[in-house]
Protein backbone atom coordinates (compact mmCIF):
# COMPACT_ATOMS: atom_id res chain seq x y z
CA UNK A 1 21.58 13.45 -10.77
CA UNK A 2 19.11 10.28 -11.34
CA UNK A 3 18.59 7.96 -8.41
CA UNK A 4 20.31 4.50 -9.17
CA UNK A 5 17.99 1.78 -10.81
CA UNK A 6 16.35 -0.59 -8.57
CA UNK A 7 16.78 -3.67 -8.47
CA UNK A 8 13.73 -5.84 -9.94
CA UNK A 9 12.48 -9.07 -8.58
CA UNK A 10 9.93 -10.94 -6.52
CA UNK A 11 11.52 -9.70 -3.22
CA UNK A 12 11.22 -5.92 -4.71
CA UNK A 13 8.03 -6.54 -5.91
CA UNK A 14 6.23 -7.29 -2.84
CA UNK A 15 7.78 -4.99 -0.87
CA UNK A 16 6.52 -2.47 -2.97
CA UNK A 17 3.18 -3.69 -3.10
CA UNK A 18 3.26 -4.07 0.90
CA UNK A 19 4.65 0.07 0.74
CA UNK A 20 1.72 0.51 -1.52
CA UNK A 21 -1.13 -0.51 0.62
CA UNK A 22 0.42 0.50 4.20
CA UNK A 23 0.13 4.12 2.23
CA UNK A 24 -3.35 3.34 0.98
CA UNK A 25 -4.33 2.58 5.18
CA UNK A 26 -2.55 5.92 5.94
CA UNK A 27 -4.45 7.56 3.76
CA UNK A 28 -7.82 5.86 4.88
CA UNK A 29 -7.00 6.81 8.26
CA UNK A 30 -6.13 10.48 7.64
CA UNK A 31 -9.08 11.05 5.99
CA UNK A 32 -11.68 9.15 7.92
CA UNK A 33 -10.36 9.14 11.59
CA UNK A 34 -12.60 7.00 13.60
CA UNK A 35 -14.19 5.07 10.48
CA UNK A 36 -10.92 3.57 8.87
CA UNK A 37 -10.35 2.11 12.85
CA UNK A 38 -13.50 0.31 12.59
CA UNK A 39 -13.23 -0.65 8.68
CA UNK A 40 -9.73 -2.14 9.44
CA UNK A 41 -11.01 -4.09 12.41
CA UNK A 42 -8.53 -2.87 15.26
CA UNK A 43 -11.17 -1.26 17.47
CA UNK A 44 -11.36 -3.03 20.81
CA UNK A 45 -8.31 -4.78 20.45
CA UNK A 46 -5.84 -2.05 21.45
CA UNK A 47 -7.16 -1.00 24.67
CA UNK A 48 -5.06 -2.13 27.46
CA UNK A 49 -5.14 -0.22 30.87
CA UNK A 50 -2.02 1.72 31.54
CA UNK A 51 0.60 0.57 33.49
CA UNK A 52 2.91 2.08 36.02
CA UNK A 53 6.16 -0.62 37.59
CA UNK A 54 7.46 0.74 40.45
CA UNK A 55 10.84 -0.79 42.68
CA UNK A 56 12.14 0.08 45.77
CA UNK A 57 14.15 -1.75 48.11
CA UNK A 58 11.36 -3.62 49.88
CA UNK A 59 8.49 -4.69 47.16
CA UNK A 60 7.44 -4.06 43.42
CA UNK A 61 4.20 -1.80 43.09
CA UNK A 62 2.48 -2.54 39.51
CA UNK A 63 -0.27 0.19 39.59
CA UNK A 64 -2.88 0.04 36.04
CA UNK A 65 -5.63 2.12 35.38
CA UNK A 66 -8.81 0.55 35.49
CA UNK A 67 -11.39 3.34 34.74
CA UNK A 68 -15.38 1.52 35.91
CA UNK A 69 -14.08 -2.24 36.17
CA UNK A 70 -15.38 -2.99 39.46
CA UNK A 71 -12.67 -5.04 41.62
CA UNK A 72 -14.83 -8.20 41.82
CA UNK A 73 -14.79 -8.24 37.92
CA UNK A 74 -10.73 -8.40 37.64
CA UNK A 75 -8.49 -11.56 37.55
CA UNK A 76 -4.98 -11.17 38.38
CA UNK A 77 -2.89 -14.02 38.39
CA UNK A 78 1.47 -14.54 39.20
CA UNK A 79 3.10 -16.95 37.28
CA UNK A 80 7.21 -16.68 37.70
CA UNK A 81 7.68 -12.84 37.06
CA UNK A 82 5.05 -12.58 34.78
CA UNK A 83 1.81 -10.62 36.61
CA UNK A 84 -1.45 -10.78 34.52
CA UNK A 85 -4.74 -9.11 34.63
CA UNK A 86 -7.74 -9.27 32.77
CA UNK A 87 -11.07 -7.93 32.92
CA UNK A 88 -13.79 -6.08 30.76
CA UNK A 89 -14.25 -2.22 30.62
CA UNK A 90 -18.07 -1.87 30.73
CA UNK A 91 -19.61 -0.43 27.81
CA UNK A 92 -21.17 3.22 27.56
CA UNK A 93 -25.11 3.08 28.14
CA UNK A 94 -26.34 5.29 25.05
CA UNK A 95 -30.06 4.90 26.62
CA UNK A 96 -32.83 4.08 24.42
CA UNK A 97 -32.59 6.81 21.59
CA UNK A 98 -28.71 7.88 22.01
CA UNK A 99 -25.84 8.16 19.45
CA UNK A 100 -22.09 8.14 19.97
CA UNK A 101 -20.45 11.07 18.45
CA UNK A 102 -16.54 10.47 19.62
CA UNK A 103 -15.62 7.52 21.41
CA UNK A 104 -12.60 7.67 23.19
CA UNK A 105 -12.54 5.22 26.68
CA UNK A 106 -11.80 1.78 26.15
CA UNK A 107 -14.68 -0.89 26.28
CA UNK A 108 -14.56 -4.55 26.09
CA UNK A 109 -12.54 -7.15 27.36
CA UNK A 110 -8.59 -6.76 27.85
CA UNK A 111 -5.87 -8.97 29.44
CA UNK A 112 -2.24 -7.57 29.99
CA UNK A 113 1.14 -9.04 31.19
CA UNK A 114 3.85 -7.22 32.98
CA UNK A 115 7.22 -8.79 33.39
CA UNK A 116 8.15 -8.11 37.27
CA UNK A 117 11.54 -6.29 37.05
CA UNK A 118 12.63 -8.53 40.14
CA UNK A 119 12.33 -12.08 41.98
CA UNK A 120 9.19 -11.68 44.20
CA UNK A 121 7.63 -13.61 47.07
CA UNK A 122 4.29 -14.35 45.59
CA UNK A 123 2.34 -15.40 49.10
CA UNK A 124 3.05 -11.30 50.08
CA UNK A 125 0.73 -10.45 47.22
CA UNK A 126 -2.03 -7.90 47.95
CA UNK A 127 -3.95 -5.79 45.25
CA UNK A 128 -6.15 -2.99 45.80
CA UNK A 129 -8.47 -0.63 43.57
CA UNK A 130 -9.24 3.20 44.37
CA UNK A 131 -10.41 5.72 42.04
CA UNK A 132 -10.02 3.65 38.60
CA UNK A 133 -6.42 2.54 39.69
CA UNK A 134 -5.47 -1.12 40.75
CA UNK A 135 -2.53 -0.88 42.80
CA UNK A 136 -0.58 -4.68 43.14
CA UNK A 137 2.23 -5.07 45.66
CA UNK A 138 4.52 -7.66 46.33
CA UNK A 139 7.55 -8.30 48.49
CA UNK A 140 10.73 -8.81 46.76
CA UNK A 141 12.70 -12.18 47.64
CA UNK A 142 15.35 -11.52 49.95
CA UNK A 143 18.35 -11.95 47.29
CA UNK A 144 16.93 -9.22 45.62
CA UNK A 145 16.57 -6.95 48.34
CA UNK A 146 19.27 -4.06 48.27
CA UNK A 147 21.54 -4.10 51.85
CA UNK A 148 23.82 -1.94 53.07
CA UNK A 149 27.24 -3.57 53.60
CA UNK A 150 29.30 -2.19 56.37
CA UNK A 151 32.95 -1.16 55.69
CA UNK A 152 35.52 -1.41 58.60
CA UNK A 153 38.19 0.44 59.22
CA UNK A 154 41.84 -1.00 59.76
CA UNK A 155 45.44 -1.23 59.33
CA UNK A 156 46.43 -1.07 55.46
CA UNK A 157 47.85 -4.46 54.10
CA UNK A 158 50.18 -2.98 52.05
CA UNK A 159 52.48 0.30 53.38
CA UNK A 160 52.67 3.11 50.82
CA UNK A 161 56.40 4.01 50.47
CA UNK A 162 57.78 7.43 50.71
């Protein structure tokens, strides 16, 4: 059984020329790792720090990791229920004479934006950093704080009938 005829035309023919070279970068990459990265130019660009969003009933915790970005060298800034931060992971000293073999931790600068998942009150802000993690907390708005709504007991309105 043949495969039906496709159908020719401009629209065909660039998407097979696009299907053509996205195999030619797979193939790059497979068989030069590291290399095709830096000969397609993406290196640096795709480090972010990891993110963690956590909600309770209280506050939103946004924690990131921030592996040898010293606190003093991070901007955070809340806009609406957008939080931002942006920084620059330090490079690696090699030392006078020393040669990467594998390079795996992010360098260079990097800015991120986290949608908040709820209305927050942005003057209860507080951020700190431990350990390569930048913890940010902030107090939800009172509409969006969960409450528990008390249910009374009483006579039934209407009077099942038997």
């Amino acid at each position: 059984m043949s495969a039906a005829p496709r159908p020719e035309g401009p629209v065909s023919a660039s998407i097979e020329r696009l299907r053509s070279e996205f195999e030619r970068w797979l193939e790059a990459a497979w068989s030069q790792g590291e290399r095709a990265i830096d000969a397609i130019g993406i290196r640096g660009r795709c480090c972010l720090p990891a993110a963690d969003v956590i909600e309770d009933a209280e506050s939103v915790r946004v924690l990131f990791n921030v592996p040898g970005v010293r606190p003093e060298a991070i901007e955070l800034t809340l806009a609406g229920h957008m939080l931002t931060i942006s920084g620059v992971f330090p490079p690696v000293d090699l030392g006078a004479d020393g040669e990467k073999h594998l390079s795996e931790r992010p360098e260079g600068e990097f800015r991120r934006s986290i949608p908040l998942p709820a209305s927050v009150q942005p003057e209860t802000i507080s951020a700190t950093c431990a350990d390569g993690v930048l913890t940010v907390r902030v107090a939800k708005t009172e509409q969006q704080k969960a409450r528990k709504i008390p249910v009374q007991g009483g006579a039934s309105p209407v009077s099942p009938q038997m």
